[in-house]
N, C-alpha and C. Protein backbone atom coordinates (compact mmCIF):
# COMPACT_ATOMS: atom_id res chain seq x y z
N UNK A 1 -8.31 -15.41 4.54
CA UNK A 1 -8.31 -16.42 3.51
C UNK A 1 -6.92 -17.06 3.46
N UNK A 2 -6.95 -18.09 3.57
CA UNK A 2 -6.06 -19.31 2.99
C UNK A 2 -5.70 -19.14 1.64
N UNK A 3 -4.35 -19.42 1.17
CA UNK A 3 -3.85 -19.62 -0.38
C UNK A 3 -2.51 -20.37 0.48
N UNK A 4 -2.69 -21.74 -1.01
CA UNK A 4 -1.54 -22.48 -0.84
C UNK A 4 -0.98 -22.60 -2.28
N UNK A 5 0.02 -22.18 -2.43
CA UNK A 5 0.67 -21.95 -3.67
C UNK A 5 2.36 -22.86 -4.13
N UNK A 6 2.49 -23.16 -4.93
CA UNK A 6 3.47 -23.70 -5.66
C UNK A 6 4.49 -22.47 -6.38
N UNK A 7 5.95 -22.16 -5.97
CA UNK A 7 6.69 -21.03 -6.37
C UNK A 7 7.82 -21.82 -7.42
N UNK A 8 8.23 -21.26 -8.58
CA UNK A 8 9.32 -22.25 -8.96
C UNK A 8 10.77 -21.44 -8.58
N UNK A 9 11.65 -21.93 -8.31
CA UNK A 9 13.01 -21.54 -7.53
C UNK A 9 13.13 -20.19 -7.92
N UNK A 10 13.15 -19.64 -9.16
CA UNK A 10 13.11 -18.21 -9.86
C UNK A 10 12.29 -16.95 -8.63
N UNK A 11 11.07 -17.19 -8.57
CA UNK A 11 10.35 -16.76 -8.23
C UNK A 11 10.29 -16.74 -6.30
N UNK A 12 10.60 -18.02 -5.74
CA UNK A 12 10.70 -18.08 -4.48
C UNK A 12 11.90 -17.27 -4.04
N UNK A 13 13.09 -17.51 -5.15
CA UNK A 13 14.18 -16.34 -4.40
C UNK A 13 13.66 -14.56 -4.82
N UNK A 14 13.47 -14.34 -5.32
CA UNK A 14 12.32 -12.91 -5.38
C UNK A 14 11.59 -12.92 -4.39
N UNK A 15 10.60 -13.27 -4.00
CA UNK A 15 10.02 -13.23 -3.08
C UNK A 15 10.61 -13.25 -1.54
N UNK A 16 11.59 -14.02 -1.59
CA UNK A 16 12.51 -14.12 -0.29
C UNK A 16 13.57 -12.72 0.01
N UNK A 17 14.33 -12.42 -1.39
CA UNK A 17 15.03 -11.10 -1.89
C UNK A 17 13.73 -9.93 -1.11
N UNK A 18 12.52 -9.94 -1.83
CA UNK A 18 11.77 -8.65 -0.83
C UNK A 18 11.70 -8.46 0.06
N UNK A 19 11.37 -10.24 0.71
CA UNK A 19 10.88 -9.81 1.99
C UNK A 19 12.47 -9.53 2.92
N UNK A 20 13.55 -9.55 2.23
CA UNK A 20 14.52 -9.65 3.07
C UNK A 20 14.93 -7.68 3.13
N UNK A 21 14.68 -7.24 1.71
CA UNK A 21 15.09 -5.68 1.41
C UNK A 21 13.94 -4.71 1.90
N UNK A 22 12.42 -5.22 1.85
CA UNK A 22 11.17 -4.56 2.74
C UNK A 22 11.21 -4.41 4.22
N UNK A 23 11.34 -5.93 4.26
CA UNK A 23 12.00 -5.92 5.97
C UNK A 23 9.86 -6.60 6.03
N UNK A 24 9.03 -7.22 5.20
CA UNK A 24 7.94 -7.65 5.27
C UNK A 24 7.78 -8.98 5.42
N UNK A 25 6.47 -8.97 6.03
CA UNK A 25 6.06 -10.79 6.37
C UNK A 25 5.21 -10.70 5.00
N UNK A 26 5.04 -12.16 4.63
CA UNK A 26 4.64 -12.77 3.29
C UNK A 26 2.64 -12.47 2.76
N UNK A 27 2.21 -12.68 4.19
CA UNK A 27 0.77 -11.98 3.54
C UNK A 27 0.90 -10.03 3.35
N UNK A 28 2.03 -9.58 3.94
CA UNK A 28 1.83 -7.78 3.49
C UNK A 28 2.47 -8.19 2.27
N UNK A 29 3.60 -8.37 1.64
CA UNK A 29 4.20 -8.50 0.63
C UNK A 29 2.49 -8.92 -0.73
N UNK A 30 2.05 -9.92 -0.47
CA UNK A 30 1.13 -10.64 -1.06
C UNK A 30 0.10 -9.23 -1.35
N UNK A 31 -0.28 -8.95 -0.43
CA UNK A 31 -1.51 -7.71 -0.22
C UNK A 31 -0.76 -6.96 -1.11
N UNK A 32 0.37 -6.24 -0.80
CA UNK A 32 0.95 -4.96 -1.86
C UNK A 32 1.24 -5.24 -3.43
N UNK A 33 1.56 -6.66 -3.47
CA UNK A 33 1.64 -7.11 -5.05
C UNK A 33 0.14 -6.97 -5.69
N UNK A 34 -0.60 -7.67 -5.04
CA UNK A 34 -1.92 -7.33 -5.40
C UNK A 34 -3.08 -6.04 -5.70
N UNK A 35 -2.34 -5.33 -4.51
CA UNK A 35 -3.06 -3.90 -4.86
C UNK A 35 -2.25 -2.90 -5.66
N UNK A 36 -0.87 -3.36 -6.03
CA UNK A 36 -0.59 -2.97 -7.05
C UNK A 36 -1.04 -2.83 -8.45
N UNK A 37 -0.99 -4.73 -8.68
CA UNK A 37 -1.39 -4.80 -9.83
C UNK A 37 -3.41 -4.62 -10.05
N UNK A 38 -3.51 -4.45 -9.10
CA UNK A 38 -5.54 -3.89 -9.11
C UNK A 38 -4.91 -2.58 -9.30
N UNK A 39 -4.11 -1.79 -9.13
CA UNK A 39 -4.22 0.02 -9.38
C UNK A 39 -3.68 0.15 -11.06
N UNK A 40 -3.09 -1.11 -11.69
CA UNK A 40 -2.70 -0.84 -12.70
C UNK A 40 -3.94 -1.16 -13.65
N UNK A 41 -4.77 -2.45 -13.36
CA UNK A 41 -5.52 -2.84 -14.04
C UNK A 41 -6.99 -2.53 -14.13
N UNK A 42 -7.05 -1.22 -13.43
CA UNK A 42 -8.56 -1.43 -13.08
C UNK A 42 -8.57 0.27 -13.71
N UNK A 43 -9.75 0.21 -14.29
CA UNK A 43 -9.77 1.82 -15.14
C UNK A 43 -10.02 2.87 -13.78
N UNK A 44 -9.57 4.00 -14.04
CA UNK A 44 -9.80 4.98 -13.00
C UNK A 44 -10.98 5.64 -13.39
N UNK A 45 -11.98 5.92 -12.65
CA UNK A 45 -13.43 6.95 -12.77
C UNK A 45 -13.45 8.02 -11.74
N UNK A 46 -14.19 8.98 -12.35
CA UNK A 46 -14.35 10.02 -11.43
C UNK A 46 -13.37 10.81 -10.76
N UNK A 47 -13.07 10.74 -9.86
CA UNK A 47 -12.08 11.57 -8.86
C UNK A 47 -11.08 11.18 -9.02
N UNK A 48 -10.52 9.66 -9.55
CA UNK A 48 -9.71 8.98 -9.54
C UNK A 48 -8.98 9.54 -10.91
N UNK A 49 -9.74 9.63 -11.86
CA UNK A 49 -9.25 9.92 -13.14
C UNK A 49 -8.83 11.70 -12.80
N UNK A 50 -9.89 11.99 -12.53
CA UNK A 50 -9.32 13.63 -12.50
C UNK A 50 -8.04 14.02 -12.08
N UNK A 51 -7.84 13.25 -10.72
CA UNK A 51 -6.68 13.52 -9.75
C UNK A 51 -5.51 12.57 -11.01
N UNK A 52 -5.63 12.11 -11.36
CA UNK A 52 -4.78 11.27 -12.42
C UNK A 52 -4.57 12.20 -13.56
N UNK A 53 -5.35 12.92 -14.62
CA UNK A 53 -4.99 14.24 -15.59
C UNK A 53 -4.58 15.00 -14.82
N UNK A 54 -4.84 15.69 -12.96
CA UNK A 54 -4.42 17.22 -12.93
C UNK A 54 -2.66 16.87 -12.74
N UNK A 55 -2.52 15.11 -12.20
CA UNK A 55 -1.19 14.87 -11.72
C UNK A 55 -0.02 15.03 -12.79
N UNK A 56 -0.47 14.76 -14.15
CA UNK A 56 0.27 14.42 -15.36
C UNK A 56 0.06 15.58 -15.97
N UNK A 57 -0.28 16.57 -15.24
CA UNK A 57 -0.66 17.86 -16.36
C UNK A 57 -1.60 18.13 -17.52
N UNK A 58 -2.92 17.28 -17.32
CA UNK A 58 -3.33 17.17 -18.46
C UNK A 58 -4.68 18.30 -18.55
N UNK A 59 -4.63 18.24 -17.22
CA UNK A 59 -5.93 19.58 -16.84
C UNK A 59 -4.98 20.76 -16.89
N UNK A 60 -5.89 21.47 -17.73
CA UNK A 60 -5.03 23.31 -17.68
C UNK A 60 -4.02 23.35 -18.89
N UNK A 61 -3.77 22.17 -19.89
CA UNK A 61 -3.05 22.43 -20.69
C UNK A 61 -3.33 22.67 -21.63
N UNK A 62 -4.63 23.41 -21.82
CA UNK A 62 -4.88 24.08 -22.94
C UNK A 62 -5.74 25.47 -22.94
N UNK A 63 -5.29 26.20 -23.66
CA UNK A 63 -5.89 27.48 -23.70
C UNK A 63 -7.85 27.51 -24.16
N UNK A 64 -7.83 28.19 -23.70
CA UNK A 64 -10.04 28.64 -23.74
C UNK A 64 -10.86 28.91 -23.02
N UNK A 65 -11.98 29.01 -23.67
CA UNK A 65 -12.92 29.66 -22.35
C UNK A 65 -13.62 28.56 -21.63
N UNK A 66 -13.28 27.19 -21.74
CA UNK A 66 -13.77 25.84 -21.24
C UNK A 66 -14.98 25.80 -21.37
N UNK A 67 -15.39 25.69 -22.68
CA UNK A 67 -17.03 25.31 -23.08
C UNK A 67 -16.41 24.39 -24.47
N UNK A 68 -15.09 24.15 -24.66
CA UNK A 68 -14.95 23.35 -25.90
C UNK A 68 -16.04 22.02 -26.24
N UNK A 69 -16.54 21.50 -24.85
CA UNK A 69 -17.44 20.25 -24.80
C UNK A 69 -18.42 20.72 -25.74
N UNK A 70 -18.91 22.20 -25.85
CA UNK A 70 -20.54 22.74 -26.26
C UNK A 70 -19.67 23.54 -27.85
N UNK A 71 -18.70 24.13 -27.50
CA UNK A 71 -18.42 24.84 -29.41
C UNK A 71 -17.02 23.80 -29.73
N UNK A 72 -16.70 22.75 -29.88
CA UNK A 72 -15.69 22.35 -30.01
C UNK A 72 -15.03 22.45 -32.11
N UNK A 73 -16.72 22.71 -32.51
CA UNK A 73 -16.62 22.72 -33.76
C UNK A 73 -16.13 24.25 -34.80
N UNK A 74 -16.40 25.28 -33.95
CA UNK A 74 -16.13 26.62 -33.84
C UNK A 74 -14.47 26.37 -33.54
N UNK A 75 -13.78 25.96 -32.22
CA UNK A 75 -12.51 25.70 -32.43
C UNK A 75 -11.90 25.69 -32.94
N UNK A 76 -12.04 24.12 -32.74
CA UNK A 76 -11.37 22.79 -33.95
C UNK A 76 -10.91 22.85 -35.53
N UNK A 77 -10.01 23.05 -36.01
CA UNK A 77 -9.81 22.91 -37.50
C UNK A 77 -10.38 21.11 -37.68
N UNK A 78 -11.09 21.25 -38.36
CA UNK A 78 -11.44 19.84 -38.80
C UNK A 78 -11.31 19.44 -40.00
N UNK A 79 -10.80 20.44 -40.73
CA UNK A 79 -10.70 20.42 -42.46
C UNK A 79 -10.48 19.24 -42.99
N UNK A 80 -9.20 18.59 -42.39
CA UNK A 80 -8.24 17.60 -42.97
C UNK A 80 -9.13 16.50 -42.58
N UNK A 81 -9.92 16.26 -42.02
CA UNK A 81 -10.89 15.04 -41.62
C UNK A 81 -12.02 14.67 -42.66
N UNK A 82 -12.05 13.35 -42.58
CA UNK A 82 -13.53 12.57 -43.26
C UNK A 82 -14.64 13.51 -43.34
């Protein structure tokens, strides 16, 4: 695919600055900005999310017998709630 684009001076020296510190030609530069901002914007599911909680520690950081999904109410102090 073709893209013909308009840069304003700000922006063309950035773009020139990368490709000069990457050592990249202008459609990889283009591709990596893009699949950047698709990994930021796009919700993670499944495997994606998992591997995303075990990375940040979010799997394993809590104590139980991992059925909270089925007794979470047995747990849970819920007192202070509606």
């Amino acid at each position: 695919m073709q893209i013909n684009t308009e840069l304003d001076s700000r922006h063309y020296e950035k773009l020139r600055q990368l490709q000069r510190t990457m050592g990249k030609d202008l459609p990889t530069l283009l591709a990596f900005a893009i699949d950047d901002l698709y990994a930021r914007h796009t919700v993670a599911t499944g495997h994606e999310a998992l591997a995303i909680f075990r990375q940040n520690g979010f799997i394993g950081c809590l104590r139980g017998d991992g059925q909270l999904s089925q007794n979470y109410k047995k747990e849970l102090n819920l007192n202070d709630k509606l």
